[in-house]
Protein backbone atom coordinates (compact mmCIF):
# COMPACT_ATOMS: atom_id res chain seq x y z
CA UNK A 1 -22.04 -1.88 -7.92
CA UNK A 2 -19.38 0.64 -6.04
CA UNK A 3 -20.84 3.80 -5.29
CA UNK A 4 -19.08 6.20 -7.93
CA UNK A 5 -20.06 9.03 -5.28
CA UNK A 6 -17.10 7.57 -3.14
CA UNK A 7 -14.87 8.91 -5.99
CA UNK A 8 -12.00 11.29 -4.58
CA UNK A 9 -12.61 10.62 -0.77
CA UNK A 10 -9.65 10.88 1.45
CA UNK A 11 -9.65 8.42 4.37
CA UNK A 12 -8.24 9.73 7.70
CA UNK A 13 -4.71 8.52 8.00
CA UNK A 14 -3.49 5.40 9.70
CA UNK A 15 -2.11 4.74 12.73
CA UNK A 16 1.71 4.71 12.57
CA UNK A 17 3.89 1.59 11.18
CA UNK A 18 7.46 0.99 12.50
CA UNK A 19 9.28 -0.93 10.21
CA UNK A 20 10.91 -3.59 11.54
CA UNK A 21 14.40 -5.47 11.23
CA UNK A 22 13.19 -8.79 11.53
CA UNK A 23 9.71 -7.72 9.44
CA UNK A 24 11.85 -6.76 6.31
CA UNK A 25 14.02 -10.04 6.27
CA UNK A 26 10.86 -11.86 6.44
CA UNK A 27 9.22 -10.10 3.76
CA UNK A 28 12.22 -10.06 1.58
CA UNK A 29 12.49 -13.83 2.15
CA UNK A 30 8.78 -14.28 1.02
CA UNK A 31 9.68 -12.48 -2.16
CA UNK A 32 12.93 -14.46 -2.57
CA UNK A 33 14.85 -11.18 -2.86
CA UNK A 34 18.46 -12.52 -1.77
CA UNK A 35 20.00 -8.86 -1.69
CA UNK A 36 22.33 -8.03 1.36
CA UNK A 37 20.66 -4.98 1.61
CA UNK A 38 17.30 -6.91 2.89
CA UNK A 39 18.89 -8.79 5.09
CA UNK A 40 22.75 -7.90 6.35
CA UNK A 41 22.42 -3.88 8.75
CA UNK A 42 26.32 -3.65 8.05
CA UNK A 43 25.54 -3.85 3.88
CA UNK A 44 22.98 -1.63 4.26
CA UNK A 45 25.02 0.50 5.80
CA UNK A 46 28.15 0.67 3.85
CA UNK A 47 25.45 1.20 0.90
CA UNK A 48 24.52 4.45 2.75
CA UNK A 49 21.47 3.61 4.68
CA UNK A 50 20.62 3.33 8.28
CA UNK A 51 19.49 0.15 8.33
CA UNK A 52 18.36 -2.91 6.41
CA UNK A 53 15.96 -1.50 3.08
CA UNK A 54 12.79 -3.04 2.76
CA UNK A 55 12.29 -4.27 -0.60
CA UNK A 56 10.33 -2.06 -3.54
CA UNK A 57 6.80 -4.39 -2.70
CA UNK A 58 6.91 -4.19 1.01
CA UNK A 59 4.81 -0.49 1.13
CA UNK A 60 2.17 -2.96 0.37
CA UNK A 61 2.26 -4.05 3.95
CA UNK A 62 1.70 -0.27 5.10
CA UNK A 63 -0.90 0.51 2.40
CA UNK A 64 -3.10 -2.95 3.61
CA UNK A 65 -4.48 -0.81 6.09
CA UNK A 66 -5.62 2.26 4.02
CA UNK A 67 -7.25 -0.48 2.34
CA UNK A 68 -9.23 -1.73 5.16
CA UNK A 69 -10.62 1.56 5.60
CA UNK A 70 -12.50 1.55 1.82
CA UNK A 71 -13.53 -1.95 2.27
CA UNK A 72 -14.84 -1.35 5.26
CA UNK A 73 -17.03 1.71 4.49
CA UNK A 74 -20.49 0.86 4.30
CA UNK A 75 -20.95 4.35 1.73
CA UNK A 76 -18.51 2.27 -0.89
CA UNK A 77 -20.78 -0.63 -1.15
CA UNK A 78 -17.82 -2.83 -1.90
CA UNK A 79 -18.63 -6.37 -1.39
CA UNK A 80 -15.09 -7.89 -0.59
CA UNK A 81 -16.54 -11.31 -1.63
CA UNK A 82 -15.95 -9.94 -5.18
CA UNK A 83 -12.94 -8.07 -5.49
CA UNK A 84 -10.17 -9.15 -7.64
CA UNK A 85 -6.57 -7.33 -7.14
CA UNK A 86 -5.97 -5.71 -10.64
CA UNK A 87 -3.21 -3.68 -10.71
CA UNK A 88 -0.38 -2.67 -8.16
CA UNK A 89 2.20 0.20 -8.47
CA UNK A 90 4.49 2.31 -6.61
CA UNK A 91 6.17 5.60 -6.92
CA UNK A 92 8.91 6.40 -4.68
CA UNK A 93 10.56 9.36 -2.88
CA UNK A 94 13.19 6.88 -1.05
CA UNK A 95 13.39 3.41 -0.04
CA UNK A 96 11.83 2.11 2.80
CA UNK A 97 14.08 1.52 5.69
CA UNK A 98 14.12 -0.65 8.71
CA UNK A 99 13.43 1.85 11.87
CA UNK A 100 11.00 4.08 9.83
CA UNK A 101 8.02 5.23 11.23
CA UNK A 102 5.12 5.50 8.48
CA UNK A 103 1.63 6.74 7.75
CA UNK A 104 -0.43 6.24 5.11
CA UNK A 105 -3.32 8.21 3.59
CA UNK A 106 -5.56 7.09 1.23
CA UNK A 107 -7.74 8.82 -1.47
CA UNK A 108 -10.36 6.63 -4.11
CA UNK A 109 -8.73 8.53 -7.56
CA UNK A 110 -11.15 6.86 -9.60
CA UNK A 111 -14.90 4.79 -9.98
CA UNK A 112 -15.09 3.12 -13.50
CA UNK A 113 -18.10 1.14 -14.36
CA UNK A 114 -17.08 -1.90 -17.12
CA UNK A 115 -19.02 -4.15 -18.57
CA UNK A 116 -20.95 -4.11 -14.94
CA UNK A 117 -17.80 -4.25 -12.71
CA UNK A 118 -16.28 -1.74 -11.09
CA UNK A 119 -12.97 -0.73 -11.08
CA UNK A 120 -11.55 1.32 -7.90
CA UNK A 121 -8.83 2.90 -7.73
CA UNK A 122 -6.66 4.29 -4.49
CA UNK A 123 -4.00 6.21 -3.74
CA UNK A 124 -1.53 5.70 -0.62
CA UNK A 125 0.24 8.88 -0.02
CA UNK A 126 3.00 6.93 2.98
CA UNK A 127 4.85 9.21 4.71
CA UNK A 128 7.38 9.63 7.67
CA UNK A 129 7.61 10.42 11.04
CA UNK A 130 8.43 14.06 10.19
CA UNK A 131 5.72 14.06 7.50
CA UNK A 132 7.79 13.95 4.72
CA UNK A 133 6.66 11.83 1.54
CA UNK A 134 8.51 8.12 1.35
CA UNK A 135 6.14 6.44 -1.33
CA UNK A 136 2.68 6.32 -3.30
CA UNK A 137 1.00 2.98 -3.47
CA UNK A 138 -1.81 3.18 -6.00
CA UNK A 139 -3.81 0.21 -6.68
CA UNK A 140 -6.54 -0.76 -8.61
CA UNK A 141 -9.67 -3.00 -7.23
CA UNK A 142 -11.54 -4.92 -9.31
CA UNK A 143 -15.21 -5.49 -7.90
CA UNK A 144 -17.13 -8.17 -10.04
CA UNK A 145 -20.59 -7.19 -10.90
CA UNK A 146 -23.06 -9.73 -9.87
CA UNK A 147 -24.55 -13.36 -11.96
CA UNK A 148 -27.48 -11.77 -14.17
């Protein structure tokens, strides 16, 4: 069972992520998002950003390592052998660009015991170079109680 004690812990934030060109084509290809916007700097651009916009999913890649942090914290008692992904969302300030520079934050919002599994969930507070708020990741863990 996940310690409920863990329950509005902030992790220290992440190193920095820089956003890659070649990182958002790939990931936009893996989606199957065909939008210039992914993929061509020069539509990007004449659609008013700086570079190529990573698509709405891709702050995953950025929050993965917030989530590292809670998995990895012995005080959680998460056994990662029995977590199921059960919800993903996002709330954004502005898209994601190519050339950003991003760090993410993570606080546990909630411990719910069900039916003897656990339900986690965290909040990704990602933010810019200049500390300025590009998107919240929140995401709900489902941690499977064990065989009785």
């Amino acid at each position: 069972m996940v310690n409920p004690d863990i329950q509005g812990r902030t992790y220290p934030p992440t190193e920095s992520y820089q956003v890659g060109r070649e990182k958002v084509r790939e990931f936009a290809r893996a989606v199957l998002s065909s939008a210039s916007i992914h993929h061509d700097p020069e539509a990007a651009r004449a659609a008013g950003y700086a570079d190529v916009v990573a698509p709405p999913t891709f702050a995953v890649v950025v929050q993965e390592s917030t989530l590292q942090q809670l998995l990895a914290d012995p005080d959680a008692g998460i056994d990662f052998s029995r977590v199921v992904h059960g919800d993903q969302r996002f709330s954004y300030t502005r898209p994601i660009v190519a050339g950003d520079e991003l760090t993410a934050t993570l606080t546990v919002a909630s411990v719910k015991q069900l039916g003897g599994h656990s339900m986690v969930t965290a909040s990704s507070e990602i933010v810019d170079a200049a500390g300025a708020h590009v998107v919240t990741a929140l995401s709900t863990l489902v941690v499977r109680g064990g065989d009785e």
